[in-house]
Protein backbone atom coordinates (compact mmCIF):
# COMPACT_ATOMS: atom_id res chain seq x y z
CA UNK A 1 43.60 -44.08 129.08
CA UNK A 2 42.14 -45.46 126.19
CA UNK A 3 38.22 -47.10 126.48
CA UNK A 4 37.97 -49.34 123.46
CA UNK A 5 33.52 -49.57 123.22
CA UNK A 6 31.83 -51.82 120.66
CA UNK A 7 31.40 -49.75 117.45
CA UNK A 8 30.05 -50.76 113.57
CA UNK A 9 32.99 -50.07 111.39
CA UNK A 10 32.14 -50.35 107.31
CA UNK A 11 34.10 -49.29 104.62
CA UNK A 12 35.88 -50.41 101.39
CA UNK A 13 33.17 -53.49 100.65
CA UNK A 14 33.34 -54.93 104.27
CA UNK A 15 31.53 -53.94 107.46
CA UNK A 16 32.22 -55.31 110.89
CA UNK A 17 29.51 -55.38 113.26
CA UNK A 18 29.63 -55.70 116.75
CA UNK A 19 29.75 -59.56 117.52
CA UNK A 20 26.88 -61.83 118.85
CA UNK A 21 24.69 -64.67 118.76
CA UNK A 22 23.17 -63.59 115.50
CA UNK A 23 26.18 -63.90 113.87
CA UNK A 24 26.59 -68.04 114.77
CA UNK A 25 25.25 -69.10 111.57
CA UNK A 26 26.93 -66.85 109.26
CA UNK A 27 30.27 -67.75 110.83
CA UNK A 28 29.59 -71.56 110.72
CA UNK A 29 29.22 -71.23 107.16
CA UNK A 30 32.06 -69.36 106.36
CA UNK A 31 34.54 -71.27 108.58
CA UNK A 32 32.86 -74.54 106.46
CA UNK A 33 34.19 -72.60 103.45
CA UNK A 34 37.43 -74.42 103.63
CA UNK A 35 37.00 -76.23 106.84
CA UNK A 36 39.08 -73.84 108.11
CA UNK A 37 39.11 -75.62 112.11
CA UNK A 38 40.93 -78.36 110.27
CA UNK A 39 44.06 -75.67 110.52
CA UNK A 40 45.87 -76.33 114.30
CA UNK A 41 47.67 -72.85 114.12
CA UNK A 42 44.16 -70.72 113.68
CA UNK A 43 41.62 -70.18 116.41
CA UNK A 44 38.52 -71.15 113.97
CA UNK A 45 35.83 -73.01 116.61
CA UNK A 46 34.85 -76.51 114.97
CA UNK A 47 30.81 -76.20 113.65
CA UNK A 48 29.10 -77.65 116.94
CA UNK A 49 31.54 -74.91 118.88
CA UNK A 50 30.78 -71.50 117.80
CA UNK A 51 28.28 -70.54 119.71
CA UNK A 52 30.87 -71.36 122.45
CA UNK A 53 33.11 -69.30 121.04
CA UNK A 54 30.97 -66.62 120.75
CA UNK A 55 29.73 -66.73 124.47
CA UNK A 56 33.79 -67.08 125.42
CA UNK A 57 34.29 -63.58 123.42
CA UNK A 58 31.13 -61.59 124.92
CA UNK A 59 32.54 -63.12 128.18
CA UNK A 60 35.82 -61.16 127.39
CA UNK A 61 34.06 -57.95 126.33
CA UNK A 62 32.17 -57.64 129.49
CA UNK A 63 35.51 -58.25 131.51
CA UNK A 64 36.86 -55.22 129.04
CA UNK A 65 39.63 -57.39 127.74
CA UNK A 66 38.38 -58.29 124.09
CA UNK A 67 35.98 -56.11 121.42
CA UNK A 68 35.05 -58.88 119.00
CA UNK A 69 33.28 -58.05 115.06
CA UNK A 70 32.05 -60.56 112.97
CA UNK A 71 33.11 -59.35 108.95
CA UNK A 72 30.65 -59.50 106.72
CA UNK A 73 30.70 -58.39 103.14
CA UNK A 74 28.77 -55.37 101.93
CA UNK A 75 27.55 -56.89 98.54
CA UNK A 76 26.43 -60.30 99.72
CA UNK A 77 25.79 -59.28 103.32
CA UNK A 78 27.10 -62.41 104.42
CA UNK A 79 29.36 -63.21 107.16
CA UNK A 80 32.87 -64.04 105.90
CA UNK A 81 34.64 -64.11 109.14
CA UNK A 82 35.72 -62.52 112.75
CA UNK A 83 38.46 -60.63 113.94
CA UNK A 84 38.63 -58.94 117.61
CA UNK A 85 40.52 -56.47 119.94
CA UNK A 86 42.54 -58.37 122.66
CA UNK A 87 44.64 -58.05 125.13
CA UNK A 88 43.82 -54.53 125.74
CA UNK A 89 45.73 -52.84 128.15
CA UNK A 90 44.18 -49.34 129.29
CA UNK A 91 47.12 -47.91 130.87
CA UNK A 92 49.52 -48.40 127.63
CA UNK A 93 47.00 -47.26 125.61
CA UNK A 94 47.60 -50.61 123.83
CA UNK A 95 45.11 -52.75 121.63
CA UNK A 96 46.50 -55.93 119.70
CA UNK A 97 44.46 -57.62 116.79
CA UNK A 98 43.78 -61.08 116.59
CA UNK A 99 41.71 -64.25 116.46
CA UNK A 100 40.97 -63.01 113.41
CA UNK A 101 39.77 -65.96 110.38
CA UNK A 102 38.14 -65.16 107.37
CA UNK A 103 36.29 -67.81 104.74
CA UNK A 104 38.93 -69.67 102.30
CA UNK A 105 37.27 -67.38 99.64
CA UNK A 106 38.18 -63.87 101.08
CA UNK A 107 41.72 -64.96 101.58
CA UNK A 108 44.10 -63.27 99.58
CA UNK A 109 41.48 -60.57 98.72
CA UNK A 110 40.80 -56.70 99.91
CA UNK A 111 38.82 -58.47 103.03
CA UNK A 112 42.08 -58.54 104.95
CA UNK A 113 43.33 -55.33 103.81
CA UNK A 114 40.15 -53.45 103.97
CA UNK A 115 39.18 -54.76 107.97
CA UNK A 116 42.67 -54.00 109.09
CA UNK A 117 42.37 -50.22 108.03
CA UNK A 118 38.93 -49.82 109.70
CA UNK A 119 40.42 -51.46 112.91
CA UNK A 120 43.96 -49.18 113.04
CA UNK A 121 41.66 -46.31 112.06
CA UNK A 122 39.78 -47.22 114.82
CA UNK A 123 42.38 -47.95 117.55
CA UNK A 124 44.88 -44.97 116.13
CA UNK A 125 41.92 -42.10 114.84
CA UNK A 126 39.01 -42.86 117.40
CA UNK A 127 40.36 -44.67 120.88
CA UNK A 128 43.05 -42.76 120.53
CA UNK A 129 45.78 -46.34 120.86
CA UNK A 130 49.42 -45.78 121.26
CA UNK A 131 50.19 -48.88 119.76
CA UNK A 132 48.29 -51.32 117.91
CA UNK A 133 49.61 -54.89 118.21
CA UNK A 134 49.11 -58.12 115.87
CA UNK A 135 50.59 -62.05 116.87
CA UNK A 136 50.36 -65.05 114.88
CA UNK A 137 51.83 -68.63 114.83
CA UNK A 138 55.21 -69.49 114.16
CA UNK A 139 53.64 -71.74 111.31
CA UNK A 140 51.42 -69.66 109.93
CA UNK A 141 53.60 -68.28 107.02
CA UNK A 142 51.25 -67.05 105.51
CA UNK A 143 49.50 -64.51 108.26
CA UNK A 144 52.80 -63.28 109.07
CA UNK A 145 53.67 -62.59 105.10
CA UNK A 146 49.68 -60.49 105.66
CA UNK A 147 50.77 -59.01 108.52
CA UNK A 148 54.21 -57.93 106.70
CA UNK A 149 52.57 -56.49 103.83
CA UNK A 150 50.18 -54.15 105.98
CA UNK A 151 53.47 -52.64 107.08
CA UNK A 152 53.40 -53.58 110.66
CA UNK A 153 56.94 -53.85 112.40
CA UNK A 154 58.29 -57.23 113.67
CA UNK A 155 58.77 -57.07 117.40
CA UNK A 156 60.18 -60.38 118.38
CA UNK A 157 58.85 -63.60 119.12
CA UNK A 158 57.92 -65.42 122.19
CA UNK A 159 59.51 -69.05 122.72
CA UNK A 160 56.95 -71.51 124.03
CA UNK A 161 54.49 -69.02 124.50
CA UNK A 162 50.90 -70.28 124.09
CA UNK A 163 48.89 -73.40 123.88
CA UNK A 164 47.59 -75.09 120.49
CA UNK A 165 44.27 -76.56 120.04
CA UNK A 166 46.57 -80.02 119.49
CA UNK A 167 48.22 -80.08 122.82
CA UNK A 168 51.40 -78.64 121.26
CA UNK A 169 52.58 -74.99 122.54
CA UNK A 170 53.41 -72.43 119.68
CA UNK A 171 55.79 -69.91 119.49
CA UNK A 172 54.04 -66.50 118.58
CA UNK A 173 55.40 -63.63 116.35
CA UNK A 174 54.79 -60.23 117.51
CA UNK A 175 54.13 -57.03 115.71
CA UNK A 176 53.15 -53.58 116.15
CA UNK A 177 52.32 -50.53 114.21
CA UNK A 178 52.89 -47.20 116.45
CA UNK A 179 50.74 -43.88 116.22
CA UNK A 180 53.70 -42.00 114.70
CA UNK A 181 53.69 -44.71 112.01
CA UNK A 182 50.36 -44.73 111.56
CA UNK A 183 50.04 -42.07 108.63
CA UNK A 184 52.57 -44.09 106.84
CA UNK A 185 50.41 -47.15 107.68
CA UNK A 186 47.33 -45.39 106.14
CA UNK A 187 48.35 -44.49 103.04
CA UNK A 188 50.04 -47.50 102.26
CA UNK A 189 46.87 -49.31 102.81
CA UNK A 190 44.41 -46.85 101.09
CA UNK A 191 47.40 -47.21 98.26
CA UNK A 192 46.46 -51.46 98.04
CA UNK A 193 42.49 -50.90 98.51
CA UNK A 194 42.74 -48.91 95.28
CA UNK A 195 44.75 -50.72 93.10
CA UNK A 196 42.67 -53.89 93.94
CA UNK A 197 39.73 -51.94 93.07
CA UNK A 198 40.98 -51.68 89.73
């Protein structure tokens, strides 16, 4: 039975520190990068509601259902984003990935790549996870094309299934990388981290 505990992962440029009230600023200023809460299908907290969002997460940590990390970037040391474990489930040995938002300026860069390795490596190498899940929006086209690319495997999706900032109710798209699959996984991504390094 897998014990998820709150850990500094760093590696490939990025490092992802356990998160807390330290981090509010940081992640104010790189969700302004953008205005990234503008977005209805992301989770990004609006400026005067991050510290919220930060006490909602710790809130979840203590309760042993989430294991938030703020991102920040090795060469500026700046926060750049967040990304968390949720919707862990002990008994399956199951950790998804989520709520995870990064500045406009990181997107389509190694940031994405790089803080999903540490995080499988994490769950798969370290935990020791079964199964390592990731959900998005039906209208976010472009985190499922991210998710795609990592080489995660689309499970399904779930009709009606969870509550927009707007009132509206999404559908979320479900996918999963399994242990077995996880050397495949690996490579693949140490495979992108180098040719972007190029």
């Amino acid at each position: 039975m897998i014990k998820p505990a709150p850990a500094v992962l760093e590696g490939h440029g990025v490092r992802l520190e356990p998160l807390g009230p330290q981090h509010e600023a940081g992640l104010k200023a790189a969700a302004a990068d953008g205005k990234l809460w503008e977005l209805f299908f992301t989770s990004v907290p609006e400026p005067d509601k991050t510290g919220s969002y930060i006490d909602f997460a710790l809130s979840e940590q203590q309760k042993g259902a989430m294991l938030p990390w703020a991102v920040l970037d090795l060469k500026s040391g700046s926060v750049v984003g967040t990304t968390r474990y949720h919707d862990i489930i002990p008994a399956a040995d199951r950790v998804e990935i989520g709520w995870t938002w990064y500045a406009q300026r990181c997107q389509r860069s190694h940031v994405n790549t790089a803080c999903k390795l540490l995080l499988f490596q994490y769950g798969f190498e370290t935990v020791g996870c079964k199964v390592v899940g990731l959900r998005t929006d039906n209208f976010n086209f472009r985190s499922q094309r991210a998710i795609e690319a990592l080489g995660a495997k689309k499970d399904g999706v779930l009709r009606h299934h969870w509550p927009r900032r707007d009132g509206s109710v999404r559908d979320t798209v479900m996918y999963s990388v399994l242990a077995h699959e996880w050397p495949g996984v690996k490579a693949h991504l140490m495979l992108r981290l180098a040719r972007n390094s190029k």
